[in-house]
Protein backbone atom coordinates (compact mmCIF):
# COMPACT_ATOMS: atom_id res chain seq x y z
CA UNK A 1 -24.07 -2.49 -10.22
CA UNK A 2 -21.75 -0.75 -8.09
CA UNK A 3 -20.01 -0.90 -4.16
CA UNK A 4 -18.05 1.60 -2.38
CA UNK A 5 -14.89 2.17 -2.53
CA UNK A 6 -13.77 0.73 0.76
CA UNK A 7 -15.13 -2.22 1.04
CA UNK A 8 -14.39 -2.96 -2.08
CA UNK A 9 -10.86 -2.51 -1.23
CA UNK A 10 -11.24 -4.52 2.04
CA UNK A 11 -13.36 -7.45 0.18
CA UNK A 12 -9.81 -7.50 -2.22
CA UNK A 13 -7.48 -7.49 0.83
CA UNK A 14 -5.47 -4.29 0.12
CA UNK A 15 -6.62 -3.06 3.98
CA UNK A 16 -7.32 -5.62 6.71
CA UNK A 17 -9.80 -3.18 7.86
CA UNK A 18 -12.69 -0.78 6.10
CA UNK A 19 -11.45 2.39 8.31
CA UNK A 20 -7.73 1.68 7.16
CA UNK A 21 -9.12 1.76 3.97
CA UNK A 22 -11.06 5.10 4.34
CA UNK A 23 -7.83 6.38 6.18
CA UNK A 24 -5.82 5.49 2.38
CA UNK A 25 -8.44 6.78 0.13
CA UNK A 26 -8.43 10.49 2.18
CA UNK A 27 -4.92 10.12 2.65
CA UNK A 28 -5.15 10.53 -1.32
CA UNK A 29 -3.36 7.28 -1.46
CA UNK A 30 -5.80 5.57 -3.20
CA UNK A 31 -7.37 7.24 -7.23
CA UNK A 32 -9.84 5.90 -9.20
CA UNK A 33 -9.15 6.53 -12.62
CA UNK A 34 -6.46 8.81 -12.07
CA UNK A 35 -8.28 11.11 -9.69
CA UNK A 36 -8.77 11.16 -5.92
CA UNK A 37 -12.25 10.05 -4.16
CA UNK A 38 -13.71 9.82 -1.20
CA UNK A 39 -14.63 6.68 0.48
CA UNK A 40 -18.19 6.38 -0.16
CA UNK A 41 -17.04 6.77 -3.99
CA UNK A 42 -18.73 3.85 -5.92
CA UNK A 43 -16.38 1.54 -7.70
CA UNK A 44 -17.52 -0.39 -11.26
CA UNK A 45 -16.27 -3.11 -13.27
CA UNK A 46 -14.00 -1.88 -15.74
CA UNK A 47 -12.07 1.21 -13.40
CA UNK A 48 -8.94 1.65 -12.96
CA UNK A 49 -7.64 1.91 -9.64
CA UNK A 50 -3.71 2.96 -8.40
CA UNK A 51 -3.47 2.30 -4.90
CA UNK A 52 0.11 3.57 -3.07
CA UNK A 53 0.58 1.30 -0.21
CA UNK A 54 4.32 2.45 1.25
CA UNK A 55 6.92 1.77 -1.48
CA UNK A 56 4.69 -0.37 -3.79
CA UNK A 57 2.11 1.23 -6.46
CA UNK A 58 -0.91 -1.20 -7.93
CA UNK A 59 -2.00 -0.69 -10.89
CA UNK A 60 -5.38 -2.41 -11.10
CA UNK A 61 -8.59 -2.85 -12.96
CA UNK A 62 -11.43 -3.88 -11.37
CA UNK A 63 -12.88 -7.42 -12.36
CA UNK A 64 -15.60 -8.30 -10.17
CA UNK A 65 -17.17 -6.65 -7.42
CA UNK A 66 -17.51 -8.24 -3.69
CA UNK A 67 -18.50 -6.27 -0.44
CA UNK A 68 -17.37 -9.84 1.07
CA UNK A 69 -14.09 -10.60 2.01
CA UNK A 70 -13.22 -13.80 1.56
CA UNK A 71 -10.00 -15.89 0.97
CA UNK A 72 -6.97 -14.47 -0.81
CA UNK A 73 -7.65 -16.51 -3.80
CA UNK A 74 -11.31 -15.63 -3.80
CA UNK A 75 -10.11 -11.87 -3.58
CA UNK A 76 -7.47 -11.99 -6.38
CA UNK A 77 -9.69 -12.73 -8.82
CA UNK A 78 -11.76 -9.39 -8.23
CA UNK A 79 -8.63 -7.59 -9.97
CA UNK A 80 -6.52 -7.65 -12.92
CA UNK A 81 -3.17 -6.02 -12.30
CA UNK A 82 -1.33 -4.45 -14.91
CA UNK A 83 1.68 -6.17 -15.79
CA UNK A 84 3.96 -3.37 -16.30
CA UNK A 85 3.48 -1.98 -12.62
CA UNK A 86 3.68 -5.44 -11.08
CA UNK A 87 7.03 -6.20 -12.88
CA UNK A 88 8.18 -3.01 -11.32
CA UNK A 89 7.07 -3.39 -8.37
CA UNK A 90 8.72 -6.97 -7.82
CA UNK A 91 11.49 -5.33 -8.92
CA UNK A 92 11.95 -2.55 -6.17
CA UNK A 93 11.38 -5.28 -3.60
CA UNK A 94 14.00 -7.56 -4.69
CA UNK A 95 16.34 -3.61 -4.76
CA UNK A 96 15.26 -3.56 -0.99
CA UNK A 97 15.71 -7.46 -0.09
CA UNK A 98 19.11 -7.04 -1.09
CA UNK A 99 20.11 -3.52 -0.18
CA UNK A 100 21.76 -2.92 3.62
CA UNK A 101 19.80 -2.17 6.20
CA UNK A 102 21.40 1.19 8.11
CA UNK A 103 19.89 -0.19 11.52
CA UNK A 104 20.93 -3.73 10.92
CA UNK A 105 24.21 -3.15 13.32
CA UNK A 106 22.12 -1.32 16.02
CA UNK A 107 20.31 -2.95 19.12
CA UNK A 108 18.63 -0.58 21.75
CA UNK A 109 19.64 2.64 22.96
CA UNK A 110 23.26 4.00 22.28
CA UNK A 111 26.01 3.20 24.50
CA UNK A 112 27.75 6.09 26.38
CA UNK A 113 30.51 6.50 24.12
CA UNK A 114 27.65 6.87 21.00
CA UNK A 115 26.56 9.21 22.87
CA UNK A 116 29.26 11.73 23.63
CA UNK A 117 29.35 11.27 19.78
CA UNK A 118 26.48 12.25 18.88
CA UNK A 119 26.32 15.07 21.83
CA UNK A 120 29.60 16.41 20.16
CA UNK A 121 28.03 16.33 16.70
CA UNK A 122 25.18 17.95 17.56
CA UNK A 123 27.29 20.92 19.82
CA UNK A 124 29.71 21.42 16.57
C-alpha cells in the first residue's frame, strides 16, 4: 500500500495545506530517501523522509500511512523521528530562544535622524 507524497505530509501535519506541501516537495525541500520527488511521488512504510522546514531538518521514517488528517496525536504516530536530528534540532531552537534579536530595539519606520544616517552611509 502506498499514498502520495503530499497528503501524506498534510495527514502528518508538516503543511497545514496539500499545495504548501507540493510548494516544499518542488521547492526540493522535502527528499525521500535522500533524493528529491515530485508530489505525486508515492510514500511507503519503512522510507525515510528529511523534510527542511526554515531552520529545522526532520529526520523521519515513515510508520503508518494516512491520507486523513486528523489530531496531532493521531498524526505523530504516523512517524518515527530519528533521535539524533531531533536532539539537534531542539538544540538550535533553544541557540535562537536565547540569542538577541537585531530588530528587537526597532518599531516602525526610522526616525529622521536614522535616516540622514543611513542616507550618509549609503552616499559614502
Amino acid at each position: 500500500m502506498s499514498i502520495r507524497i503530499d497528503k501524506w505530509l498534510w495527514a502528518a501535519r508538516f503543511f497545514k495545506t496539500r499545495a504548501a506541501a507540493q510548494q516544499a516537495i518542488e521547492g526540493g525541500k522535502v527528499k525521500l530517501n535522500g533524493e528529491r520527488v515530485r508530489p505525486a511521488k508515492e510514500v511507503r512504510i519503512a522510507d525515510e523522509l528529511t523534510i527542511q522546514l526554515g531552520a529545522a531538518a526532520w529526520i523521519i521514517r515513515v510508520v503508518q500511512l494516512s491520507d486523513r488528517r486528523g489530531p496531532a496525536a493521531v498524526a505523530r504516530m504516523l512517524y518515527t523521528e530519528d533521535e539524533a536530528a531531533r536532539a539537534q534540532r531542539e538544540e538550535q531552537a533553544a541557540l535562537r530562544k536565547f540569542a538577541a534579536d537585531p530588530a528587537q530595539g526597532r518599531a516602525g519606520r526610522p526616525t529622521k535622524r536614522e535616516r540622514r544616517q543611513l542616507e550618509r552611509w549609503r552616499s559614502e
